[in-house]
C-alpha atoms as a PDB file:
ATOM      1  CA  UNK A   1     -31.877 -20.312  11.993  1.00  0.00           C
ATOM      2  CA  UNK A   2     -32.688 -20.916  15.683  1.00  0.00           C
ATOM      3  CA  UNK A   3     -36.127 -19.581  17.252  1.00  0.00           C
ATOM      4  CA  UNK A   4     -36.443 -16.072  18.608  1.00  0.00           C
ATOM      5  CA  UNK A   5     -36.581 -17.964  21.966  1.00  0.00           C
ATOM      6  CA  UNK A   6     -33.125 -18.331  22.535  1.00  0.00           C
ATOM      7  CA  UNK A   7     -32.624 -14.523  23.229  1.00  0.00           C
ATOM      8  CA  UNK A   8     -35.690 -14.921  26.226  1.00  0.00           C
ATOM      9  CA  UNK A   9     -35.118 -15.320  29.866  1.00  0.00           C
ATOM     10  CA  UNK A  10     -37.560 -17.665  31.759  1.00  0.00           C
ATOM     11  CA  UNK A  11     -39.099 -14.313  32.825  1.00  0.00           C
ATOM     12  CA  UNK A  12     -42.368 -12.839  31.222  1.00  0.00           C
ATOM     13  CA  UNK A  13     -42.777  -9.277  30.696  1.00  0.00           C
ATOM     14  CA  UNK A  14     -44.915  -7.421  32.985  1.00  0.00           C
ATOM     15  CA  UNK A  15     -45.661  -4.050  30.877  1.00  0.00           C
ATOM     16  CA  UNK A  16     -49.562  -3.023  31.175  1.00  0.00           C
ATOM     17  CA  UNK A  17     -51.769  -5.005  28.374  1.00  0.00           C
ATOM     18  CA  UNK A  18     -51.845  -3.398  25.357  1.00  0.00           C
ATOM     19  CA  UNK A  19     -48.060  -1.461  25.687  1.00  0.00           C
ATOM     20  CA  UNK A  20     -46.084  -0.241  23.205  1.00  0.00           C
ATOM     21  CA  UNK A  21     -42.780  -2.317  24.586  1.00  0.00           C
ATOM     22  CA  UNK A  22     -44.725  -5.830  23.643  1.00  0.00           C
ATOM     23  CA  UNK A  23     -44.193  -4.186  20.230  1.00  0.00           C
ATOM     24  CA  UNK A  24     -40.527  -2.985  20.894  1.00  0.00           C
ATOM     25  CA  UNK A  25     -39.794  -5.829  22.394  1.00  0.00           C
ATOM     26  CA  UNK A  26     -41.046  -8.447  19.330  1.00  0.00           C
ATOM     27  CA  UNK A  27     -39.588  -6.261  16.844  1.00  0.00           C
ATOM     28  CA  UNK A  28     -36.111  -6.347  18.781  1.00  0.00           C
ATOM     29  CA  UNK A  29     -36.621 -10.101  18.981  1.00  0.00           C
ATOM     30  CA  UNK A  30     -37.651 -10.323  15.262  1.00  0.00           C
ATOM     31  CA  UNK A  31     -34.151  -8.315  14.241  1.00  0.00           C
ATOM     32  CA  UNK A  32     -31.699 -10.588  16.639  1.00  0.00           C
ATOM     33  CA  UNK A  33     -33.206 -13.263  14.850  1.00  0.00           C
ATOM     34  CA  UNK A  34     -32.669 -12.330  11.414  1.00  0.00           C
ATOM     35  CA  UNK A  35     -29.071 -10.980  11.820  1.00  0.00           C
ATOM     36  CA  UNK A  36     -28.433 -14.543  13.068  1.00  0.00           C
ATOM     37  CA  UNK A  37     -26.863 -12.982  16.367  1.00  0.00           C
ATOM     38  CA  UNK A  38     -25.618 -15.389  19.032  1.00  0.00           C
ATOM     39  CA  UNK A  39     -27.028 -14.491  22.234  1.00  0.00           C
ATOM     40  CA  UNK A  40     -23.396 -14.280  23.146  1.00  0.00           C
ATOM     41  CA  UNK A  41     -22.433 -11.933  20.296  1.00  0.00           C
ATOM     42  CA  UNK A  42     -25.500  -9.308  21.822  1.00  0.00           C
ATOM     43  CA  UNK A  43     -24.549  -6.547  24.797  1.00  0.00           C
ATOM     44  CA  UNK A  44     -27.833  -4.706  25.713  1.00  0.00           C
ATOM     45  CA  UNK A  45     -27.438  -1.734  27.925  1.00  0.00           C
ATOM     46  CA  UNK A  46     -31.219  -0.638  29.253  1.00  0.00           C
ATOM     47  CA  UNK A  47     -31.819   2.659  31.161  1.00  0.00           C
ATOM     48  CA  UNK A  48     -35.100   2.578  34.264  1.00  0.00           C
ATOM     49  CA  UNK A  49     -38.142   2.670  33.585  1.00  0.00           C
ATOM     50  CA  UNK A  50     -40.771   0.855  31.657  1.00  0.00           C
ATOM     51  CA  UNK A  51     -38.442  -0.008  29.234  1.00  0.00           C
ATOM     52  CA  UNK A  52     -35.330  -1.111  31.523  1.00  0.00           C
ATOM     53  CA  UNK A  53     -37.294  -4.206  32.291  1.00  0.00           C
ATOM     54  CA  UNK A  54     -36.252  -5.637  29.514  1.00  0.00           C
ATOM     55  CA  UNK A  55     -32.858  -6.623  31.197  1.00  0.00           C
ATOM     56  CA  UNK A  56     -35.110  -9.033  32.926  1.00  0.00           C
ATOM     57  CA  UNK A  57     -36.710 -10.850  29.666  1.00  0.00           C
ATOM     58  CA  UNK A  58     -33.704 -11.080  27.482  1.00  0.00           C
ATOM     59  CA  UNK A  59     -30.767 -13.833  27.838  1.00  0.00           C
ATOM     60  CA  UNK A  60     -27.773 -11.993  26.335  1.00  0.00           C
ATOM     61  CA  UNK A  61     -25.566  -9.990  27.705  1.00  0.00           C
ATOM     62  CA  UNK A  62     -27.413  -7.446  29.716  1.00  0.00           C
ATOM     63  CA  UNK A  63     -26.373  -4.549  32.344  1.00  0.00           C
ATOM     64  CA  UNK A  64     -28.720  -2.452  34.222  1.00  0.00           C
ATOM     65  CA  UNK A  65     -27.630   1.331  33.778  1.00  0.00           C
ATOM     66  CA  UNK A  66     -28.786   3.929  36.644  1.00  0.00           C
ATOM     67  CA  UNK A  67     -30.988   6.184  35.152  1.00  0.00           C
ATOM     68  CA  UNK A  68     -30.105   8.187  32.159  1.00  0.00           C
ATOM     69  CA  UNK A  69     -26.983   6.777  32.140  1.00  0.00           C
ATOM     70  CA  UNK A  70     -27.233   4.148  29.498  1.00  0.00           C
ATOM     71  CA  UNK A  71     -25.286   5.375  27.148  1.00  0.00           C
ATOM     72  CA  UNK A  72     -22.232   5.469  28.608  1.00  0.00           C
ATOM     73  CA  UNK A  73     -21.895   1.983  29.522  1.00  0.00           C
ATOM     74  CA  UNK A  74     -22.906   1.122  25.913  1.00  0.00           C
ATOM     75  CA  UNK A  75     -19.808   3.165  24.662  1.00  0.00           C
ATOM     76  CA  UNK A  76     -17.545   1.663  27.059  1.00  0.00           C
ATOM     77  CA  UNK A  77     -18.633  -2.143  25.968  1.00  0.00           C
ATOM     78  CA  UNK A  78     -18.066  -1.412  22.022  1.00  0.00           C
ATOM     79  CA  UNK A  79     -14.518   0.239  23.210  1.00  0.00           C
ATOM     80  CA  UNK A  80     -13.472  -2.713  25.211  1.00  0.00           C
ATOM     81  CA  UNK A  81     -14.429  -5.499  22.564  1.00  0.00           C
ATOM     82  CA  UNK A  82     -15.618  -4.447  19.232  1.00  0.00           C
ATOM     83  CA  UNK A  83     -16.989  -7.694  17.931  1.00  0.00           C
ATOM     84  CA  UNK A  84     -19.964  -7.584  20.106  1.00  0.00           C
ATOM     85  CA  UNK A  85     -22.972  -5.751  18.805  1.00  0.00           C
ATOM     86  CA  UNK A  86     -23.989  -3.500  21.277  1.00  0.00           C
ATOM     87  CA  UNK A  87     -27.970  -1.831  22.028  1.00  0.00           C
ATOM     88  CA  UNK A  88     -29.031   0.026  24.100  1.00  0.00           C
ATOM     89  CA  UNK A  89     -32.539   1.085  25.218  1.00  0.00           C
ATOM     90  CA  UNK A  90     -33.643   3.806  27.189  1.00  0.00           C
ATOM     91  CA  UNK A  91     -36.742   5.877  27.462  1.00  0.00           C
ATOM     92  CA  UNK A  92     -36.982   9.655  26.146  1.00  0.00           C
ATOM     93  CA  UNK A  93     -36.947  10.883  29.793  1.00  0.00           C
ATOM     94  CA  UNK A  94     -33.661   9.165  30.485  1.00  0.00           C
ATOM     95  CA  UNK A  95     -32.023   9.774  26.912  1.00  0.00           C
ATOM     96  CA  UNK A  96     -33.365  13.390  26.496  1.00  0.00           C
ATOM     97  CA  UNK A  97     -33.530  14.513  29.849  1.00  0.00           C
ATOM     98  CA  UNK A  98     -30.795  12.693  32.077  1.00  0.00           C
ATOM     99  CA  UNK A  99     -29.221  11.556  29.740  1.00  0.00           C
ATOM    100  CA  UNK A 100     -29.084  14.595  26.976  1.00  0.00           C
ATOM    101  CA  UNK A 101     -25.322  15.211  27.173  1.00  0.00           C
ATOM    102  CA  UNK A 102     -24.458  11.497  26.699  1.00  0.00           C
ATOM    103  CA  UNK A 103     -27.172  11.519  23.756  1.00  0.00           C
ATOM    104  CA  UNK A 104     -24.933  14.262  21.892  1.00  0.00           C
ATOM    105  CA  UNK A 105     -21.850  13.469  22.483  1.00  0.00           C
ATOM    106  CA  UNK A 106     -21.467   9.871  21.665  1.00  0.00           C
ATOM    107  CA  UNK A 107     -23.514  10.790  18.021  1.00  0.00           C
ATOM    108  CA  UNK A 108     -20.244  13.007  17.658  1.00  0.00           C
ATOM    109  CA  UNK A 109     -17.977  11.278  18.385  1.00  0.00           C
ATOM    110  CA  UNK A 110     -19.913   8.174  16.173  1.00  0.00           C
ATOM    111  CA  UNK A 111     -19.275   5.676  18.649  1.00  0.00           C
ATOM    112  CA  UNK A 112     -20.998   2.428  16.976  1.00  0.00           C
ATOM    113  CA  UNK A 113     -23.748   1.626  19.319  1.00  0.00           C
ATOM    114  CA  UNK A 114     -27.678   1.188  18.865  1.00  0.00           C
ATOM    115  CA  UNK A 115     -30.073   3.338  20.871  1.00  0.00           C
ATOM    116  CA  UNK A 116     -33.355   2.338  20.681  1.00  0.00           C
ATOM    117  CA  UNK A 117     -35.372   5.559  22.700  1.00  0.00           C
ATOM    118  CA  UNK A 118     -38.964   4.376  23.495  1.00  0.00           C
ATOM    119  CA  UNK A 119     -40.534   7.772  23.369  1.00  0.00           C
ATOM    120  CA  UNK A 120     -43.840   8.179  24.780  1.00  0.00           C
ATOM    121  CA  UNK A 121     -43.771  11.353  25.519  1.00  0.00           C
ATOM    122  CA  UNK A 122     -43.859  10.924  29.655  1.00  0.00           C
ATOM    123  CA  UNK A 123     -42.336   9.386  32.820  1.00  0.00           C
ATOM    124  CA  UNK A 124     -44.105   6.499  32.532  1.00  0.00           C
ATOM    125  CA  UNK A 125     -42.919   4.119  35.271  1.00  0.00           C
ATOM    126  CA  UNK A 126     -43.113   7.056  38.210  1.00  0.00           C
ATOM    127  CA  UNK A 127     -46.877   7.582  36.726  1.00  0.00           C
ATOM    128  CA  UNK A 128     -47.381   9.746  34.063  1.00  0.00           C
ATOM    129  CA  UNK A 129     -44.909  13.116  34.869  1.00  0.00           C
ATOM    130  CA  UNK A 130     -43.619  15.646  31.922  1.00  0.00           C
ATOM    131  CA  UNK A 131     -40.812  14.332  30.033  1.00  0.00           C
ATOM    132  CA  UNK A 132     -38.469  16.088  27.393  1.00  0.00           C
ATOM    133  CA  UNK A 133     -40.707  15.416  24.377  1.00  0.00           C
ATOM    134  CA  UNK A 134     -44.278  15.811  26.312  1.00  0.00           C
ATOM    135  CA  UNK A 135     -45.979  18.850  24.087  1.00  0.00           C
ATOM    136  CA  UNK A 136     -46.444  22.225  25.341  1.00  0.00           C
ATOM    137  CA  UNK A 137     -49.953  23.031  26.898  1.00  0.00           C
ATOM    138  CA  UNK A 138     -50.375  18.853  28.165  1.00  0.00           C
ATOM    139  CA  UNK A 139     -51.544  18.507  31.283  1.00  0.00           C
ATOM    140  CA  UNK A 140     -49.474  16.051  33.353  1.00  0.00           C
ATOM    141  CA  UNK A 141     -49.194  15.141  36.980  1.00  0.00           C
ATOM    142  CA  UNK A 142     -46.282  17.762  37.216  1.00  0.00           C
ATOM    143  CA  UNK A 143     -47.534  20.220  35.423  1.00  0.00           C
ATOM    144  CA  UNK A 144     -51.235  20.328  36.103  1.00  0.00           C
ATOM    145  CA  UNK A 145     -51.506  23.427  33.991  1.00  0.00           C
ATOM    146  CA  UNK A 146     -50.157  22.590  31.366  1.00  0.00           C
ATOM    147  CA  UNK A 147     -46.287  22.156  29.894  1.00  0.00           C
ATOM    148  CA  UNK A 148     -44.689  25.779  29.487  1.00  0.00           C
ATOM    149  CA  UNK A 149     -41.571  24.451  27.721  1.00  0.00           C
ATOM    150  CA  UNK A 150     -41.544  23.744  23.661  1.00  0.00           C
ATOM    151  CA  UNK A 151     -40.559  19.776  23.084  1.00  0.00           C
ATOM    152  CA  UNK A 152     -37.234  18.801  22.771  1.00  0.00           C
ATOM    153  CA  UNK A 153     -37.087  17.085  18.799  1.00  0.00           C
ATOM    154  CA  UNK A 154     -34.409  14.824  18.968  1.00  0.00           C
ATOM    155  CA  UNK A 155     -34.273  13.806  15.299  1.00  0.00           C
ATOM    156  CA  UNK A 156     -33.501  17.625  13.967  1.00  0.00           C
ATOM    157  CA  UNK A 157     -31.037  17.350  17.432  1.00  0.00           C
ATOM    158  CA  UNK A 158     -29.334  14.196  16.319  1.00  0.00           C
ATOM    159  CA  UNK A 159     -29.266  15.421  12.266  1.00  0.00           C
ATOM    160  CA  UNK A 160     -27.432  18.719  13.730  1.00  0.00           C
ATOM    161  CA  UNK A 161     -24.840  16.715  16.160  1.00  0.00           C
ATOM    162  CA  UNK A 162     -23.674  14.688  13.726  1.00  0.00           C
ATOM    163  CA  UNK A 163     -25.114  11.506  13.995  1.00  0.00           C
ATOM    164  CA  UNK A 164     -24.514   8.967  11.232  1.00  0.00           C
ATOM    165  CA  UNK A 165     -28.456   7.077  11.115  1.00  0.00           C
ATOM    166  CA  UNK A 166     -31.209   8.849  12.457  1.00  0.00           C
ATOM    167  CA  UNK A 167     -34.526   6.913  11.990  1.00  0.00           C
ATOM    168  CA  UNK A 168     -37.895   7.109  13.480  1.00  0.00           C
ATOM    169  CA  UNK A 169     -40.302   3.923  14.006  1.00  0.00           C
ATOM    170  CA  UNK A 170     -43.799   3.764  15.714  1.00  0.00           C
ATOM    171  CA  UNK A 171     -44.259   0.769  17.839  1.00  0.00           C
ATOM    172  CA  UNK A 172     -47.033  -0.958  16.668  1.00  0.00           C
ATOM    173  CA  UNK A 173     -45.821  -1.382  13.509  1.00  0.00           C
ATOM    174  CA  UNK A 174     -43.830  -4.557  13.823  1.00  0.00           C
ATOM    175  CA  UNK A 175     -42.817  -5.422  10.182  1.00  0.00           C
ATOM    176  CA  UNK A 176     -40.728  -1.955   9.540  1.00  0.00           C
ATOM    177  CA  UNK A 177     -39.703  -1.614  12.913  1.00  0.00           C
ATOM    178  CA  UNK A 178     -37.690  -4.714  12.531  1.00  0.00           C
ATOM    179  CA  UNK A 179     -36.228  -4.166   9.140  1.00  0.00           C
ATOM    180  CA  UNK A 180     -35.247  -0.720  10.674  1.00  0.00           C
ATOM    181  CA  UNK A 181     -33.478  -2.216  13.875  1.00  0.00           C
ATOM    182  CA  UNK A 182     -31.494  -4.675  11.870  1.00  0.00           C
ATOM    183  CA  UNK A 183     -30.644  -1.716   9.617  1.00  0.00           C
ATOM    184  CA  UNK A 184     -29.533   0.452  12.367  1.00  0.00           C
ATOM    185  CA  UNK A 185     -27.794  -2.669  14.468  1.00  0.00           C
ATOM    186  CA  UNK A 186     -25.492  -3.339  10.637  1.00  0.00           C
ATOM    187  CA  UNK A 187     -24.497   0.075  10.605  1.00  0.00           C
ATOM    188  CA  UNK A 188     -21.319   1.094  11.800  1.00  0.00           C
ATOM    189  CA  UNK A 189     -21.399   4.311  14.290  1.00  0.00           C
ATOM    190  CA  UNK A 190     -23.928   5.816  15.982  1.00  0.00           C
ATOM    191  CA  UNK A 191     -27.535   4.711  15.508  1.00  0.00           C
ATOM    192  CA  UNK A 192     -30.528   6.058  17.219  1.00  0.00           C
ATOM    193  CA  UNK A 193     -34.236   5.281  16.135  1.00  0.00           C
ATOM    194  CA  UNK A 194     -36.464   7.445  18.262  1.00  0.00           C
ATOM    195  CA  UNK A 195     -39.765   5.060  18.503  1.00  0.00           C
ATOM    196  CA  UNK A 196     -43.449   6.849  18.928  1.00  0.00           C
ATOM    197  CA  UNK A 197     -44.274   4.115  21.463  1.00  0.00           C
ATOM    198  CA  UNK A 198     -48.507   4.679  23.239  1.00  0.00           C
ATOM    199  CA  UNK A 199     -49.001   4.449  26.242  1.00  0.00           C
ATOM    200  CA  UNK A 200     -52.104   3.612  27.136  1.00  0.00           C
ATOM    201  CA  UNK A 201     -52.098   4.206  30.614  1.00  0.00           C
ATOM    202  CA  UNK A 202     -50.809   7.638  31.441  1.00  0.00           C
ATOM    203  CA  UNK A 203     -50.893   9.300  27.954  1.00  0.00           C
ATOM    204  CA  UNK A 204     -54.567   9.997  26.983  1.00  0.00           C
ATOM    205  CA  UNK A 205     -53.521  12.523  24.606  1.00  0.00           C
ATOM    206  CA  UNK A 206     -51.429  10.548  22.405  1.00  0.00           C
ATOM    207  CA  UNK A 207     -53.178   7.475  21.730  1.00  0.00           C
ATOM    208  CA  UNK A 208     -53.301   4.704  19.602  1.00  0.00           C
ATOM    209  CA  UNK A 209     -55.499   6.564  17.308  1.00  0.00           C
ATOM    210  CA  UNK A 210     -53.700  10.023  17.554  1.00  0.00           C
ATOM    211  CA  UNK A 211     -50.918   8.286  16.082  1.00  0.00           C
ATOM    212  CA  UNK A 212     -52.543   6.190  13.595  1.00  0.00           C
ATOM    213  CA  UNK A 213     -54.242   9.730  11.937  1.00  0.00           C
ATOM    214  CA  UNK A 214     -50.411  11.308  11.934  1.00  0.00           C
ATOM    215  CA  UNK A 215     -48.155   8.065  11.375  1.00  0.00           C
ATOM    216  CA  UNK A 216     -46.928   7.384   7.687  1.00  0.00           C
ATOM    217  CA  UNK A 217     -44.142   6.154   5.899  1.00  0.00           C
ATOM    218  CA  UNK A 218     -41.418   7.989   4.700  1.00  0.00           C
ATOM    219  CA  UNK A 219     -41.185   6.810   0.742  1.00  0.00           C
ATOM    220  CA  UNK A 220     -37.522   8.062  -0.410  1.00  0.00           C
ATOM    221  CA  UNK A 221     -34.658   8.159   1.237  1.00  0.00           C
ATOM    222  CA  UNK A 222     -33.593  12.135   1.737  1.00  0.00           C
ATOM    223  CA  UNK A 223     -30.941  13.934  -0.358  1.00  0.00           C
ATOM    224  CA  UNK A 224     -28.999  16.124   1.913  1.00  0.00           C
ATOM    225  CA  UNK A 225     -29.527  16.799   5.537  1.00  0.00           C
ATOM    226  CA  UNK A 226     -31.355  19.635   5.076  1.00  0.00           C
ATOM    227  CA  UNK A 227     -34.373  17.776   3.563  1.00  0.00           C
ATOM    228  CA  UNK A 228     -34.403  15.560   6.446  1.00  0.00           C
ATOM    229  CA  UNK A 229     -34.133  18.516   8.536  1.00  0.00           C
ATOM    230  CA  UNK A 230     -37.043  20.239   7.221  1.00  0.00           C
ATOM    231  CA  UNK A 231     -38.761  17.137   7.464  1.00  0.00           C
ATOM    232  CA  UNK A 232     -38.450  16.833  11.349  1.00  0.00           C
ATOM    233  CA  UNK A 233     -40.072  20.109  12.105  1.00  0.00           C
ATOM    234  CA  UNK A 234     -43.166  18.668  10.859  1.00  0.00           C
ATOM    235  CA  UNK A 235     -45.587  18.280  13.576  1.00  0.00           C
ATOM    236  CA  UNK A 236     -48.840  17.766  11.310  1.00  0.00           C
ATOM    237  CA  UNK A 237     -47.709  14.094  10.502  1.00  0.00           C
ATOM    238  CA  UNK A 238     -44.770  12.198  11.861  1.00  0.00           C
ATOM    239  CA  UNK A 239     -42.977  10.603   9.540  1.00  0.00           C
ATOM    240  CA  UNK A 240     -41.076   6.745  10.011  1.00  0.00           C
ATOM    241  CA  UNK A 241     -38.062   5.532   8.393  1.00  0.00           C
ATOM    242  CA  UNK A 242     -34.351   6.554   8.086  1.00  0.00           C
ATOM    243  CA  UNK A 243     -34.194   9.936   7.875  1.00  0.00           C
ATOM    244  CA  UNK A 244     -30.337  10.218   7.351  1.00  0.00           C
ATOM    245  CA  UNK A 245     -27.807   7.255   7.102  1.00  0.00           C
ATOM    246  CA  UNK A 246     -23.713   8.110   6.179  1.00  0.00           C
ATOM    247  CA  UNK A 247     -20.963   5.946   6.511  1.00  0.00           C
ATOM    248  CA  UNK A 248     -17.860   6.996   8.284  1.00  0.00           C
ATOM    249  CA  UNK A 249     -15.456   5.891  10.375  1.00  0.00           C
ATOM    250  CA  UNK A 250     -16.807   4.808  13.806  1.00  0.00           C
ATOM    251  CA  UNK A 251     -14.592   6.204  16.935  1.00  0.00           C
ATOM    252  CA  UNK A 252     -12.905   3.333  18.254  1.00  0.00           C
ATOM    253  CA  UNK A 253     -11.986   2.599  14.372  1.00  0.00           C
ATOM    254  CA  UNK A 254     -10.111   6.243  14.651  1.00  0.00           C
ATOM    255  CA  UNK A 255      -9.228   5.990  18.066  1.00  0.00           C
ATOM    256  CA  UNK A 256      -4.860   5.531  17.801  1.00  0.00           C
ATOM    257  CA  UNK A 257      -4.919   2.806  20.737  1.00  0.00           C
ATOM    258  CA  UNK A 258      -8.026   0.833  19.951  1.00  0.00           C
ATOM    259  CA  UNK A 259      -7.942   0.320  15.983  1.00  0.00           C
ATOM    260  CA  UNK A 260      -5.816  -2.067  15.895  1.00  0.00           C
ATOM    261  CA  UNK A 261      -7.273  -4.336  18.668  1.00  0.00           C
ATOM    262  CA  UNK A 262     -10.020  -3.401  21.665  1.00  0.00           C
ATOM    263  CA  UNK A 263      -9.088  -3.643  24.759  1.00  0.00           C
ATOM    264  CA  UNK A 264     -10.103  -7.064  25.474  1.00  0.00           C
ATOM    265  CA  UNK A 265      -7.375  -8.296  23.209  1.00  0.00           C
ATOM    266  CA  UNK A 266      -4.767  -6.389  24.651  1.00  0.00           C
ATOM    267  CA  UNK A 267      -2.368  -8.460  26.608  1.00  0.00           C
ATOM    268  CA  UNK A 268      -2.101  -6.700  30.420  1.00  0.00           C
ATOM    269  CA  UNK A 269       0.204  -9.689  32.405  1.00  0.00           C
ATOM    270  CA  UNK A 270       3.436  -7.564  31.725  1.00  0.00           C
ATOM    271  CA  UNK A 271       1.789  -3.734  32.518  1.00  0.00           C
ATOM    272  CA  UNK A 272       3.442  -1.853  35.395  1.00  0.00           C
ATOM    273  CA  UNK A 273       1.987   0.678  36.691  1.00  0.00           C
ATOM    274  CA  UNK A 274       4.319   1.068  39.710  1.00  0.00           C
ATOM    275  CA  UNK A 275       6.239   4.494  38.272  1.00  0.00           C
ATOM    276  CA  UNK A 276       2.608   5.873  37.376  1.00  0.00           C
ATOM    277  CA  UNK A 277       1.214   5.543  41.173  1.00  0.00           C
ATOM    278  CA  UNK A 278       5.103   6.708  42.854  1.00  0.00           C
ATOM    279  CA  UNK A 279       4.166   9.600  40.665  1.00  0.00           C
ATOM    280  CA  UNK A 280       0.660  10.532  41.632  1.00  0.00           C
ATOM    281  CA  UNK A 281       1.895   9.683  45.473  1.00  0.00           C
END
């Protein structure tokens, strides 16, 4: 098996010392590298933000969403060719808040992509402003008295919208957060881990230690979905692992037109579309 290096760009990352992405990013890394991925056999979709840089450090196949609007673009690549596994990452501003109706309705409709939210609990990259999941009462340089709103919980979101693998990682723990990514990148249909990631710089609430005195490890894997349910609504400790894996079909797999091949096998030299545009003209 080839070094991680072959999935790295010439560029460096730039995230502030001490970041939860260097941990992200490794673990990501760690999991190509272990599923004995081709770079070529990799799409990554990232969102803006701290986290979108990584388009600039990896060398697979990368596009550059607009903001909250990863997701989309991640559906669309599966649907076109379904041999490539495709990732995408995004930050809990742009998946929660931007991006919230993409967030439920690909889980529903299962399509078989990978979104890796790095949740830190703020806009990061504009400097520190509420996000979806910052908790009520935090001060933040948009609400300087304090968040009114309750925090979005997009585990106990994705467990009611029908997600097939809902998962939860913290960032700094490298070793589970890779077996969890390759877990989540084998899986066919919708995968999201939400990942507790620090940050260091604009979140002096929820530090490293903060986390460290809530984070543990989930030890069995949960009957039904209400367990895992009831599970999520903690807010006293914050439990990692898989919270709820089920296989079904994924959509393109159900979809009547793409089952049998994706679109990138479909032969297009004979299509005429001259008697659809008389039509529309």
């Amino acid at each position: 098996m080839e070094n991680s290096n072959k999935y790295l760009s010439h560029i460096k990352p730039t995230w502030c010392p001490g970041c939860g992405n260097f941990g992200i990013f490794t673990s990501l890394k760690n999991a190509f590298k272990k599923l004995d991925l081709d770079p070529s056999e990799l799409a990554v979709v990232t969102d803006v933000g701290c986290s979108g840089n990584t388009a600039d450090f990896l060398k697979t196949y990368v596009f550059h969403a607009l903001h909250g609007r990863a997701l989309p673009p991640a559906a669309g690549i599966k649907l076109a060719n379904h041999k490539l596994k495709v990732v995408a990452i995004i930050g809990d501003g742009g998946c929660y808040g931007e991006g919230l109706g993409h967030y439920i309705n690909l889980m529903r409709g299962n399509h078989d992509i990978t979104v890796l939210v790095h949740d830190n609990s703020l806009y990061s990259l504009t400097t520190g402003q509420t996000s979806p999941t910052t908790p009520k009462g935090i001060k933040t340089k948009s609400s300087p008295n304090g968040v009114i709103e309750e925090p979005l919980n997009p585990l106990a979101l994705a467990l009611a919208n029908s997600a097939s693998f809902c998962a939860r990682t913290y960032a700094l723990d490298i070793k589970d957060q890779t077996n969890t990514i390759i877990k989540a990148i084998s899986h066919s249909g919708f995968s999201l881990i939400d990942i507790l990631q620090p940050c260091i710089t604009f979140n002096k609430t929820q530090t490293i230690k903060w986390y460290q005195e809530r984070v543990y490890k989930l030890k069995n894997r949960f009957k039904n979905k209400e367990e895992a349910f009831k599970e999520t609504l903690r807010t006293d400790k914050l439990g990692t692992g898989i919270f709820w894996q089920e296989k079904r079909p994924a959509y393109h797999q159900e979809c009547q037109t793409l089952k049998n091949e994706a679109l990138v096998a479909k032969n297009i030299k004979n299509i005429n579309l001259g008697e659809l545009i008389d039509k529309l003209v």
